[in-house]
C-alpha atoms as a PDB file:
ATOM      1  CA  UNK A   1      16.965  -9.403  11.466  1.00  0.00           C
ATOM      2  CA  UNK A   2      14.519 -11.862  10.463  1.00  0.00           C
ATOM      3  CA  UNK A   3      16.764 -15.087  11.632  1.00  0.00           C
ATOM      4  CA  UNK A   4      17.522 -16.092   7.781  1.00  0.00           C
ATOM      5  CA  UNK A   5      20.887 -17.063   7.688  1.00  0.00           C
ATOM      6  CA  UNK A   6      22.447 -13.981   5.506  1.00  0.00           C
ATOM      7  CA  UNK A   7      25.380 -16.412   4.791  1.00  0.00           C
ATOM      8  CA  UNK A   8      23.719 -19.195   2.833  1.00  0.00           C
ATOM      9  CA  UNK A   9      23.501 -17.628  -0.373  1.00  0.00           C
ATOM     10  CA  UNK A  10      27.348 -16.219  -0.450  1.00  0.00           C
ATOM     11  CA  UNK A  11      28.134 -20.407  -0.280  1.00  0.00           C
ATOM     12  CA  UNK A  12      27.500 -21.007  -4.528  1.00  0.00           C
ATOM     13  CA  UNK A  13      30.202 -17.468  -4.908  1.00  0.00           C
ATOM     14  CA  UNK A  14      33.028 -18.759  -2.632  1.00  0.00           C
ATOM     15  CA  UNK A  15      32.915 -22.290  -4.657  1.00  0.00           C
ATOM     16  CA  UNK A  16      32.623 -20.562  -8.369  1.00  0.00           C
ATOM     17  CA  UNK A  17      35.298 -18.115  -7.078  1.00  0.00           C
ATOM     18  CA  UNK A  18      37.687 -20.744  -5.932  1.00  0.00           C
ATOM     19  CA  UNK A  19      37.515 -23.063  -8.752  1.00  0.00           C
ATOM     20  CA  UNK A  20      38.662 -19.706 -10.563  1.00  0.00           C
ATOM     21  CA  UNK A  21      41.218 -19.001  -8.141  1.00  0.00           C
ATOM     22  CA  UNK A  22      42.488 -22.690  -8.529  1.00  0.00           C
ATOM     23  CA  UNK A  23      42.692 -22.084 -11.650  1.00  0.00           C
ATOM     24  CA  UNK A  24      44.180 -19.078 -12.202  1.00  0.00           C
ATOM     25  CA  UNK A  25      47.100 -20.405 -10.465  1.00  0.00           C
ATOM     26  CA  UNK A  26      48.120 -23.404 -13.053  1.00  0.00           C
ATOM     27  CA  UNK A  27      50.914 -22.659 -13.998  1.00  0.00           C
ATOM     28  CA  UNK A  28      51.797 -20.348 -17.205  1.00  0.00           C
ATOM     29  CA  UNK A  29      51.357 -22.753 -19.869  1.00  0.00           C
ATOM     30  CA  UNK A  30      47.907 -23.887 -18.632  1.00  0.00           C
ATOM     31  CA  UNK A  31      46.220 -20.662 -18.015  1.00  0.00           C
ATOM     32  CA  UNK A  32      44.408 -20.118 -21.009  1.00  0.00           C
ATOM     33  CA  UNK A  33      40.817 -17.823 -21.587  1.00  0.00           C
ATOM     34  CA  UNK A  34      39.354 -20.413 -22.972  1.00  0.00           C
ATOM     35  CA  UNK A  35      35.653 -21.670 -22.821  1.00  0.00           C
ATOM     36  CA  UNK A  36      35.752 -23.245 -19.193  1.00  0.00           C
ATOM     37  CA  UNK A  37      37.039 -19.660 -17.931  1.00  0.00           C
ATOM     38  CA  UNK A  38      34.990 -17.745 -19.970  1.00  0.00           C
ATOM     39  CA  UNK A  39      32.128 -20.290 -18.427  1.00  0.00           C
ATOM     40  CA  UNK A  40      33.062 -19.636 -14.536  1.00  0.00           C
ATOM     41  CA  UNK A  41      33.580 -15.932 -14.988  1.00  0.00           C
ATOM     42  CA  UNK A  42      29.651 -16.216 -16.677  1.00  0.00           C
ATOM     43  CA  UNK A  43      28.768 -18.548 -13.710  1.00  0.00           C
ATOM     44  CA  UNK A  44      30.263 -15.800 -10.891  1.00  0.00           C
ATOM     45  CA  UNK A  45      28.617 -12.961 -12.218  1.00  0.00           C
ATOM     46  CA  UNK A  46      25.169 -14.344 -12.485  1.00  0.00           C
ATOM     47  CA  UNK A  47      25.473 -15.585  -8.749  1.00  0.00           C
ATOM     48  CA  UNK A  48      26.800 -12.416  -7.924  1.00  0.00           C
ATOM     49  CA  UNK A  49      23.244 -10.955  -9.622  1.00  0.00           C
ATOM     50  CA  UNK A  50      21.295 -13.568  -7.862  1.00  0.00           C
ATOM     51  CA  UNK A  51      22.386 -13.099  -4.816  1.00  0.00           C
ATOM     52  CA  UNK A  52      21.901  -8.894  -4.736  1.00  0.00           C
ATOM     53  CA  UNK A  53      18.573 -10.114  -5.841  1.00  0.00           C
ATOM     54  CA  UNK A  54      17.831 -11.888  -2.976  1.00  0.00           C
ATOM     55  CA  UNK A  55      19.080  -9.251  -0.572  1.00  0.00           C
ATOM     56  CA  UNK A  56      16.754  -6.645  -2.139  1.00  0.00           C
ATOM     57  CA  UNK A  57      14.522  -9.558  -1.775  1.00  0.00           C
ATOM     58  CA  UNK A  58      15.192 -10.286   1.760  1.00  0.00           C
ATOM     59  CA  UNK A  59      15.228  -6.553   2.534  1.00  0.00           C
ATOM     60  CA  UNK A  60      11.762  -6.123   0.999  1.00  0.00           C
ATOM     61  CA  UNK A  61      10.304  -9.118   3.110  1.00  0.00           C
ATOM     62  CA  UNK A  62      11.363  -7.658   6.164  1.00  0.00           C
ATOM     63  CA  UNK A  63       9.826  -4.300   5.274  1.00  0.00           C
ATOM     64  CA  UNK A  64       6.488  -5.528   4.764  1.00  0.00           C
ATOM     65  CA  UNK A  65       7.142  -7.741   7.792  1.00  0.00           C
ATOM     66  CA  UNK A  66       7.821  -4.760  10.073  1.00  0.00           C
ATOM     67  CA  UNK A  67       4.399  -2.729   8.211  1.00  0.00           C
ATOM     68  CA  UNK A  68       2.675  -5.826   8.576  1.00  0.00           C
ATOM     69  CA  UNK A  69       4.172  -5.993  12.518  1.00  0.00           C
ATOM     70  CA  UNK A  70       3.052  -2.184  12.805  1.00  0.00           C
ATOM     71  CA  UNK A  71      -0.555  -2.644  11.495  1.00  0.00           C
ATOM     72  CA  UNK A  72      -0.861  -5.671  13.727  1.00  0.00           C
ATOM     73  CA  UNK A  73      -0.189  -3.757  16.769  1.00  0.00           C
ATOM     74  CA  UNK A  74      -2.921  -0.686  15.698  1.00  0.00           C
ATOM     75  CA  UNK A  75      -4.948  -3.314  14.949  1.00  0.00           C
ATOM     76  CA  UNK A  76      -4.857  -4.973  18.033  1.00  0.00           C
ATOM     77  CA  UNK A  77      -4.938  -1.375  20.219  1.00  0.00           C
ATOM     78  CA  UNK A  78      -8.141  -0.776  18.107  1.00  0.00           C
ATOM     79  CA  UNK A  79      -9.930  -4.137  19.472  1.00  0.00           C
ATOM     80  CA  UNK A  80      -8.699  -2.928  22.700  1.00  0.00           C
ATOM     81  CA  UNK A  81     -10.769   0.025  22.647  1.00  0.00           C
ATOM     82  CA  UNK A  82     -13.763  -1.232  20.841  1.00  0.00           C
ATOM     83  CA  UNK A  83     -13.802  -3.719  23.757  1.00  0.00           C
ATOM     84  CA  UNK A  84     -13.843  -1.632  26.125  1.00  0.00           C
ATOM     85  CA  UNK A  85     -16.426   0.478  24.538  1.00  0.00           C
ATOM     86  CA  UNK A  86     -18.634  -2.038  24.208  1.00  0.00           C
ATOM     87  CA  UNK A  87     -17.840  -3.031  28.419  1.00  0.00           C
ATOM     88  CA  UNK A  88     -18.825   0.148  29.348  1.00  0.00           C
ATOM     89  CA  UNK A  89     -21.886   0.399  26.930  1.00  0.00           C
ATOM     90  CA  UNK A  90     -22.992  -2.867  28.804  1.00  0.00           C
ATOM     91  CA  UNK A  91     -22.022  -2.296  32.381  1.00  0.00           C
ATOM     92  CA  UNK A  92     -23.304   1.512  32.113  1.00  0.00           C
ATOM     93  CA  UNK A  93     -25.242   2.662  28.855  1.00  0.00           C
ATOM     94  CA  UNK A  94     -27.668  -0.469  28.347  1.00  0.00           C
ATOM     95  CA  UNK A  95     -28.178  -0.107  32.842  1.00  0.00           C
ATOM     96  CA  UNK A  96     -29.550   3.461  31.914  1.00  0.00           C
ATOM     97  CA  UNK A  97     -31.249   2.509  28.947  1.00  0.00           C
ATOM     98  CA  UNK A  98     -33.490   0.095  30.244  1.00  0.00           C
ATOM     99  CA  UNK A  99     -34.665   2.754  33.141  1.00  0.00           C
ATOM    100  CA  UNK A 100     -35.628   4.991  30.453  1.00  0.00           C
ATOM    101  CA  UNK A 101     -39.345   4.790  29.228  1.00  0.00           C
ATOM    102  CA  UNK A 102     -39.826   4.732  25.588  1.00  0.00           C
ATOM    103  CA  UNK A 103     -43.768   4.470  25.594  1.00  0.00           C
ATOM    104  CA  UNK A 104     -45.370   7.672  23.931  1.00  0.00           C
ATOM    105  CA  UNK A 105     -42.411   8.532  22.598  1.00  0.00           C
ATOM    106  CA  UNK A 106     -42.283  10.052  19.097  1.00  0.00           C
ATOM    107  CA  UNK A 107     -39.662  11.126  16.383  1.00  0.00           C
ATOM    108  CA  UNK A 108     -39.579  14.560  16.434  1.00  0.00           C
ATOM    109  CA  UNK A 109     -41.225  15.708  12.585  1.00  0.00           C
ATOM    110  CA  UNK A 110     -44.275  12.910  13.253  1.00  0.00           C
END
């Protein structure tokens, strides 16, 4: 993986989810549905959303990051070549070239 640490974002949960666990376990009398649980239950679910959101997130980074990985290496294998293309052009092509005589030479159609 991309060394993000996949546990950082679980962190806001476990503390929403335990206040409503500590809660939950008042006793009878004090265990009402009122506006603080209705609150945390609101509070759980939309870091529940958040976080899936950043795992699609994170996933999606580390897609392009592997494309972007990919492309670097065909990138690089195409310098590779084109260098060498050009060495041997040098070392070989231009040697031969420069033996060759171009005087009276003509285009063929002039």
């Amino acid at each position: 993986s991309s060394g993000i640490n996949a546990e950082w974002p679980l962190r806001p949960g476990k503390v929403a989810t335990t206040r409503f666990a500590v809660r939950a376990k008042r006793p009878n009398v004090e265990q009402t549905r009122d506006y603080v649980h209705g609150g945390l239950l609101s509070e759980i679910n939309d870091i529940n959303g958040s976080q899936e959101a950043l795992k699609q997130q994170i996933a999606s980074a580390e897609e392009t990051l592997h494309r972007l990985l990919k492309n670097k290496e065909r990138l690089q294998q195409d310098i590779a070549i084109k260098k060498k293309s050009i060495q041997i052009d040098e070392q070989q092509c231009l040697r031969l070239r420069k033996t060759l005589s171009w005087r009276g030479f003509r285009p063929a159609g002039m």
